[in-house]
Structure formats: C-alpha cells, structure tokens
Protein backbone atom coordinates (compact mmCIF):
# COMPACT_ATOMS: atom_id res chain seq x y z
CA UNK A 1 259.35 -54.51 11.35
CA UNK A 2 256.82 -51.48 12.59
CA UNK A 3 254.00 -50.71 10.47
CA UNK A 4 253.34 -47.52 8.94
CA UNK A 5 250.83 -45.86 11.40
CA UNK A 6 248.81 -44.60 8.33
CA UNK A 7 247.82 -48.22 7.17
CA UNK A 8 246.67 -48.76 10.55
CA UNK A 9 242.95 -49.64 12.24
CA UNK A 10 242.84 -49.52 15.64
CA UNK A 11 242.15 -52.89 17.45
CA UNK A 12 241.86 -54.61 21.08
CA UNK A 13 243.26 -57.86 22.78
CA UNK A 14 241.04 -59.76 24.46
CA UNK A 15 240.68 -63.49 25.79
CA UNK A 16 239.26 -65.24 23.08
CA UNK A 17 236.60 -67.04 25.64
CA UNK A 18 235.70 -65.53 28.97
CA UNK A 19 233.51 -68.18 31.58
CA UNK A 20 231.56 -67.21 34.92
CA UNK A 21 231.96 -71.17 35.78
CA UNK A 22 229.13 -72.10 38.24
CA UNK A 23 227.93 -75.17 39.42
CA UNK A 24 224.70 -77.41 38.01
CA UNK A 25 223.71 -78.55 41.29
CA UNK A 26 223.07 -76.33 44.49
CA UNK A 27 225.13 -76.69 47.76
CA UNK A 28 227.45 -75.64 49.77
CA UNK A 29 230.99 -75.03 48.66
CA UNK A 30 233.99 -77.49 50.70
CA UNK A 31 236.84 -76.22 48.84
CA UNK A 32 238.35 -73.86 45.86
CA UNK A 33 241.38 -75.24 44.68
CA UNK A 34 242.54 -72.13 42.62
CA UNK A 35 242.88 -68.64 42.88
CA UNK A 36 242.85 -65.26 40.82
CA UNK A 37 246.00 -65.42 38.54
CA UNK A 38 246.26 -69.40 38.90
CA UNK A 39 246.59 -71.12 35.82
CA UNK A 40 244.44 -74.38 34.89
CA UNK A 41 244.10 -76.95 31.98
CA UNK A 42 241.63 -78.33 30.96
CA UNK A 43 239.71 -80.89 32.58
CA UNK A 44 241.42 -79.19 36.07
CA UNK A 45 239.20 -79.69 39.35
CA UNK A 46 238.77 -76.40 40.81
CA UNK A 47 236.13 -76.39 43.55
CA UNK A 48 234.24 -79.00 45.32
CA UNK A 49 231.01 -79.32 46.44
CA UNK A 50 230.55 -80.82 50.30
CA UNK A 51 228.72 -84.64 49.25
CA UNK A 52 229.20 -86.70 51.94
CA UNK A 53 225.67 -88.00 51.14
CA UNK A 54 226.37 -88.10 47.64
CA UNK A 55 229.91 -90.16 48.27
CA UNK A 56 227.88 -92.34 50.48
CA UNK A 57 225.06 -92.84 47.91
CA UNK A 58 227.81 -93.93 44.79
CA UNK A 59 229.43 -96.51 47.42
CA UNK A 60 226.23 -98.16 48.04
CA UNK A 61 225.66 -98.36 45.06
CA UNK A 62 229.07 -99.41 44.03
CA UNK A 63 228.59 -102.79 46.39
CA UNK A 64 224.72 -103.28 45.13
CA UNK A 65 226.29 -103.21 41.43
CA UNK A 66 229.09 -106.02 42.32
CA UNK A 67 226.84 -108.62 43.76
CA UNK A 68 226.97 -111.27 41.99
CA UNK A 69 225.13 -114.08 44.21
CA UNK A 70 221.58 -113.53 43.47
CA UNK A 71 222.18 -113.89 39.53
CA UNK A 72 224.53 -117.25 40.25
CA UNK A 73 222.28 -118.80 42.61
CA UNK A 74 219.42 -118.28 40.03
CA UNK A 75 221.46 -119.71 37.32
CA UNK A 76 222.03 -122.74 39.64
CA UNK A 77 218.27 -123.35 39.77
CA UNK A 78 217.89 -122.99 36.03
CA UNK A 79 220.50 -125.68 35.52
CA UNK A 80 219.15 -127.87 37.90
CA UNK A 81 215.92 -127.47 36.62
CA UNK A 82 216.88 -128.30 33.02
CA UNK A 83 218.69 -131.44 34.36
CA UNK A 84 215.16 -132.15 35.95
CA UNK A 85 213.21 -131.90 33.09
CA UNK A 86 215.76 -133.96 30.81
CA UNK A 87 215.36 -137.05 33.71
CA UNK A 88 211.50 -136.46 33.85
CA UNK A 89 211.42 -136.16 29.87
CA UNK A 90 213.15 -139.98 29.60
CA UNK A 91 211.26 -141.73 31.95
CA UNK A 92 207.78 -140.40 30.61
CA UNK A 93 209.29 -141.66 27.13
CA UNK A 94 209.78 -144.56 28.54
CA UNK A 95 206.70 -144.99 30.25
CA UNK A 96 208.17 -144.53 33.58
CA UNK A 97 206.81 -141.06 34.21
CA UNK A 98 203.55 -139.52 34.10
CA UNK A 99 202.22 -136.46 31.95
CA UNK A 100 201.66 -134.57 35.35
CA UNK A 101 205.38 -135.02 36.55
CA UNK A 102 206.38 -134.23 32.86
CA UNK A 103 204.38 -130.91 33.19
CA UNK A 104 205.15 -130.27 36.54
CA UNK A 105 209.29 -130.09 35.41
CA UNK A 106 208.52 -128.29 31.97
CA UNK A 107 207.11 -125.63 34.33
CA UNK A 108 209.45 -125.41 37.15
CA UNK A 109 212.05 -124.94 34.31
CA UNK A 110 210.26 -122.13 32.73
CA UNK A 111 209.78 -120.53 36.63
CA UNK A 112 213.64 -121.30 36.53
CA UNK A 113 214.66 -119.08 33.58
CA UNK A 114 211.95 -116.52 34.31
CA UNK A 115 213.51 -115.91 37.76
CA UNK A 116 217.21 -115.69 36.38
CA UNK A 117 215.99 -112.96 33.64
CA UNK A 118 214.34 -110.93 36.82
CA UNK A 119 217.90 -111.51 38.55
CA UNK A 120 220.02 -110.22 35.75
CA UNK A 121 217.67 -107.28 34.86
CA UNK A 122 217.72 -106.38 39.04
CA UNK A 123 221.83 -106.29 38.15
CA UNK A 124 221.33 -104.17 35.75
CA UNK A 125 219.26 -101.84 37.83
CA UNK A 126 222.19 -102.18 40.27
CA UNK A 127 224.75 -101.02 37.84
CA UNK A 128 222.40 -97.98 36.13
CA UNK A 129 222.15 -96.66 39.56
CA UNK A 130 225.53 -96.85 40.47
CA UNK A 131 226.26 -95.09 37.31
CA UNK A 132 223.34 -92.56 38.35
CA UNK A 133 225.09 -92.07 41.83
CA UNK A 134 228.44 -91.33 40.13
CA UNK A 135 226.99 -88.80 37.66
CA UNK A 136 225.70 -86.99 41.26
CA UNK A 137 228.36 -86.92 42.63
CA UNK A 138 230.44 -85.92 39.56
CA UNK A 139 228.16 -82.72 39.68
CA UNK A 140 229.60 -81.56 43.08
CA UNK A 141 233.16 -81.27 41.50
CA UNK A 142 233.94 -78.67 39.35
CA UNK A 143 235.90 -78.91 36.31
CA UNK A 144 237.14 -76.18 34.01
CA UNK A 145 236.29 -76.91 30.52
CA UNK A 146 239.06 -74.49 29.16
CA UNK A 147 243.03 -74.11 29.53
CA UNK A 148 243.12 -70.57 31.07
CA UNK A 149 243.65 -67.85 34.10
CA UNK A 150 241.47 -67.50 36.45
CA UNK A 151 240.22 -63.72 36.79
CA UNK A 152 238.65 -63.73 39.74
CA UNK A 153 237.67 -65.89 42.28
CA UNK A 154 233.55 -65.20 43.80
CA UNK A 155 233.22 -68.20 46.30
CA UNK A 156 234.65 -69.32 49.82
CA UNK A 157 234.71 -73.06 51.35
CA UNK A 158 231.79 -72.58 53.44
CA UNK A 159 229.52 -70.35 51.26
CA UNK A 160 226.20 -71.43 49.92
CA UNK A 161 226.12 -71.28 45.78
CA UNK A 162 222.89 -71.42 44.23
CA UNK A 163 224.02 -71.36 40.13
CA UNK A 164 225.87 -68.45 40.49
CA UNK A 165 229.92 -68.27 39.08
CA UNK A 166 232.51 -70.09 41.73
CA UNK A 167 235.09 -68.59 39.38
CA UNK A 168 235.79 -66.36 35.83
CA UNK A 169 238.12 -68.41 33.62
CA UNK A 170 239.76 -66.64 30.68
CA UNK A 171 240.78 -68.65 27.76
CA UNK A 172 244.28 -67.17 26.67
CA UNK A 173 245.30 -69.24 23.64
CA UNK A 174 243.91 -68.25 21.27
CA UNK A 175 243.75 -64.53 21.86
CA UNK A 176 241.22 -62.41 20.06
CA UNK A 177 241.64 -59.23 18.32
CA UNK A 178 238.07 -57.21 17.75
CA UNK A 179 238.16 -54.31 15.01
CA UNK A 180 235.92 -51.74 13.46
CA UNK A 181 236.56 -51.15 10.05
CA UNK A 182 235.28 -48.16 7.71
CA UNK A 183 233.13 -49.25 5.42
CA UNK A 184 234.93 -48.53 2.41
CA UNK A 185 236.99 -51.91 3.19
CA UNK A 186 233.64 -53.76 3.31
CA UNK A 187 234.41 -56.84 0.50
CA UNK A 188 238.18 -56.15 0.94
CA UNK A 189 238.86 -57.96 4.16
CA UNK A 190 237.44 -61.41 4.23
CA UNK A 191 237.75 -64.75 6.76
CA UNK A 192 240.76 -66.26 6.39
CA UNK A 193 243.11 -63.13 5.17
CA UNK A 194 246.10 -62.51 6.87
CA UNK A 195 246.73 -59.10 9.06
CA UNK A 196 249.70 -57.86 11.58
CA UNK A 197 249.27 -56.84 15.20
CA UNK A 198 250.83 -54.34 17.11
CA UNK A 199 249.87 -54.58 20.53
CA UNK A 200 250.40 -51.19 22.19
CA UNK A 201 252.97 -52.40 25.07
CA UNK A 202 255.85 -49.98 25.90
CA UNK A 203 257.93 -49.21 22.73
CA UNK A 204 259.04 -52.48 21.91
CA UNK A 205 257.14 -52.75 18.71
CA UNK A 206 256.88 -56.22 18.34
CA UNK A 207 254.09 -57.59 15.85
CA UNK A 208 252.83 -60.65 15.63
CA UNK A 209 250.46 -62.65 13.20
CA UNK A 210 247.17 -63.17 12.73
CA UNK A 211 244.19 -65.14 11.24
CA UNK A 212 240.69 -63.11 10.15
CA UNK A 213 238.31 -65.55 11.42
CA UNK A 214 234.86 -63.35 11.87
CA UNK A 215 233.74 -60.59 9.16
CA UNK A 216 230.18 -58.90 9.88
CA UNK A 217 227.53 -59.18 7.01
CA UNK A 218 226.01 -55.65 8.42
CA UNK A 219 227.11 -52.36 8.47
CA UNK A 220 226.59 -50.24 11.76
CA UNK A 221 224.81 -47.31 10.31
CA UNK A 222 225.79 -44.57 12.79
CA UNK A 223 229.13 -45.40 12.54
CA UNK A 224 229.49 -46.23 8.70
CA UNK A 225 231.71 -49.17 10.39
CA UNK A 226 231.52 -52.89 10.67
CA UNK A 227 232.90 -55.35 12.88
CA UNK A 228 236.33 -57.82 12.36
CA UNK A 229 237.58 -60.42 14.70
CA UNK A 230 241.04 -61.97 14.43
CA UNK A 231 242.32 -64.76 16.40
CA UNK A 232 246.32 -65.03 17.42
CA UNK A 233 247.75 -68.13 18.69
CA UNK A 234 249.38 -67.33 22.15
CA UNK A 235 251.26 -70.54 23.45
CA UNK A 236 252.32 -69.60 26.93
CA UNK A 237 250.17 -66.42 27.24
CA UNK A 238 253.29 -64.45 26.38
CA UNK A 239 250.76 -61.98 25.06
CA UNK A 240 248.83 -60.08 27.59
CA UNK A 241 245.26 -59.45 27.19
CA UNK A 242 243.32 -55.99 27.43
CA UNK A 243 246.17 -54.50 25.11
CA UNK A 244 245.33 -51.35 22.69
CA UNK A 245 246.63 -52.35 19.50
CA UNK A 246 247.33 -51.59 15.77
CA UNK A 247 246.26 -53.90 13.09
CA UNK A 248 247.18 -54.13 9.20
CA UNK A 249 245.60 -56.30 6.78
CA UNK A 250 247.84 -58.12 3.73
CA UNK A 251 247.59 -56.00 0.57
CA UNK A 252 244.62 -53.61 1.74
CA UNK A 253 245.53 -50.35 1.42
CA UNK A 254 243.46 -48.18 4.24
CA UNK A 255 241.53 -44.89 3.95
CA UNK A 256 242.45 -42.44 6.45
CA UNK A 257 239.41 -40.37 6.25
CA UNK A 258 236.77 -43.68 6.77
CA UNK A 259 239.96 -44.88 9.30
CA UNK A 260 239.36 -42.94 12.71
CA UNK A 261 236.80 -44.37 14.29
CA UNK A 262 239.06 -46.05 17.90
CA UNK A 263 238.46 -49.47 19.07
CA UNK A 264 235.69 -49.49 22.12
C-alpha cells in the first residue's frame, strides 16, 4: 500500500559498501577476469598479477619442504648410535670395555641426536618458507572480499599498478537507505525501529521494509537535521541502487514544517 506523502522524509538508495579494490603488492597486471556490470561472490578471483618468479619461488619451495632424506638419514645415525652405546655400555660393565670407548659412544650419541634436532628444525625452515612463498604469491591474485557488481573497471592486462584500485566493487545486499531527519524526531526514531521505503522508480509504488540500524548522537546545526541510516535486505539486487526514495517510520507521526529538508 502507498504511503501518505505527508508522513514522508525524503531518503536515498545506495550500496551499503562501496570498494576501490587494489592490490598489496606492486606489479604488473596479467589479467582482469571481470568487467563493469559483472557480478562476483565472495572470495571470486578477479585480476592477476604476472608471478612467474613468484610461482617459481612457491615450487621450490614446495620440493625443499617434502624432503624427507636428510631428517631419515639423521635418525638412522641416532639409532645406530644408541645401539652403539648400549654394546659399549655392557662390555665396560663387564670389564670388557674401557672408560675412553664408553665416553667416546656416550658422545657420538649425543652428536647423533644433536644433528637430527638441526635436521628437523632445517624441515621446518623448509616448510615456513614454502608457506612464505605461497603467501607471495597469494598477493598477486586478487580476490573480492564482498558479493557485489563491479562499477567500474580502472586496469588493463599489461598496465603497471602501484596500490591504486584494479576495480570498484559495490556491495548490493544489503542496500542502504541514508536520511536526514528534522530534529523534532530526535529521541523518536531509534536503532532497531522499523520504517517503509518507497523507492522513487516509475509509478509502480512498491515499498519494501526496512531495519534502522545507524541514528546520529549530533545534530547538524545549520540544518536543524540529523542523520539516519537504514539497511534493506536485497537478495538478487532486485532493488536498484542510486534510487530517490520516500521513507516512513512505524508509529512516528512527521512534522511537515521541520520535514523539507531533501536527501543530498
């Protein structure tokens, strides 16, 4: 049902999140997957940095981090040793083996285990790095943290980008609504209320529902106004945003003379 125009604040649609998405890392661009008006999800690869180095980097890496051989071959030593020492250790107890050899097999033993613990701290090294090299080459793909449209697209395969935007994502579901409100409704509008939008599209009419999710704590003095921002859910982006709208607020009663100042 349309609401009466005289219980009306004016209001505007806009994309509840709006991202210039750049790059953390500086090179030069190898591909943009999407265009202006192409929808992504989140999570979506959009653009790609050229890292052929990079690639090359993780996959060295990659192989460093899987050998095993150095860390078994150590452990081979360390058990031989320890068989060593338990021999030596029986003879000298029964007088068949001197103090010296007994010493000698105590510390090839302790050289044993000292060289396995710098063998399985060098895999570790192996596998932090390979994880390093994958985080460095993660940075030359870009992702777009937010389900959206793009808006416009800044960047060619080819082009140099030095931190500035690839792309401008708009988040679309949620929409938000901004509003200035007289004054006079300060206290009477509050988060979580529930208000009525009339987005000003053709003569359809059609209203939809929304949450008050933002109330300023100052009053603009020039403009005896303060600020209200609504959010509208918008599965499918059926609702368009930029729109001119209406808004009414459940069981607030507006005053038309504190009511006219239009939405920016």
């Amino acid at each position: 049902m349309a609401q009466n125009n005289n219980n009306q604040l004016n209001c505007r649609i806009e994309p509840s999140t709006m991202i210039a998405l750049s790059s953390p890392v500086v090179g030069v661009i190898s591909e943009v997957l999407v265009d202006k008006n192409s929808k992504v999800e989140k999570g979506t690869v959009v653009a790609r940095l050229e890292s052929s180095v990079e690639t090359a980097t993780a996959e060295l890496r990659r192989v460093q981090a899987d050998l095993h051989s150095d860390v078994d071959a150590q452990r081979l030593q360390l058990d031989f040793s320890q068989r060593n020492l338990e021999r030596v250790n029986n003879l000298y107890e029964k007088k068949a083996a001197s103090f010296t050899e007994l010493d000698k097999a105590k510390t090839e033993r302790a050289i044993a285990a000292q060289q396995l613990q710098q063998a399985q701290d060098r895999k570790r090294q192996a596998d932090l790095e390979y994880k390093r090299a994958q985080a460095d080459l993660q940075k030359r793909t870009i992702v777009s943290p937010v389900s959206g449209i793009v808006v416009e697209r800044f960047k060619q395969p080819g082009e140099h980008i030095d931190f500035e935007p690839v792309l401008k994502i708009a988040h679309l579901d949620p929409l938000k609504v901004e509003v200035f409100a007289p004054s006079s409704l300060y206290g009477a509008i509050k988060e979580g209320m529930k208000a009525t939008v009339t987005p000003e599209l053709g003569a359809s009419g059609k209203t939809y529902s929304a949450d008050v999710i933002l109330v300023d704590q100052v009053i603009d003095g020039p403009s005896n106004t303060f600020a209200i921002r609504l959010s509208i859910p918008n599965p499918d982006n059926k609702i368009p945003s930029g729109l001119k709208c209406k808004v009414s607020f459940q069981g607030v009663t507006l005053n038309l003379l504190d009511a006219k100042r239009p939405a920016n």
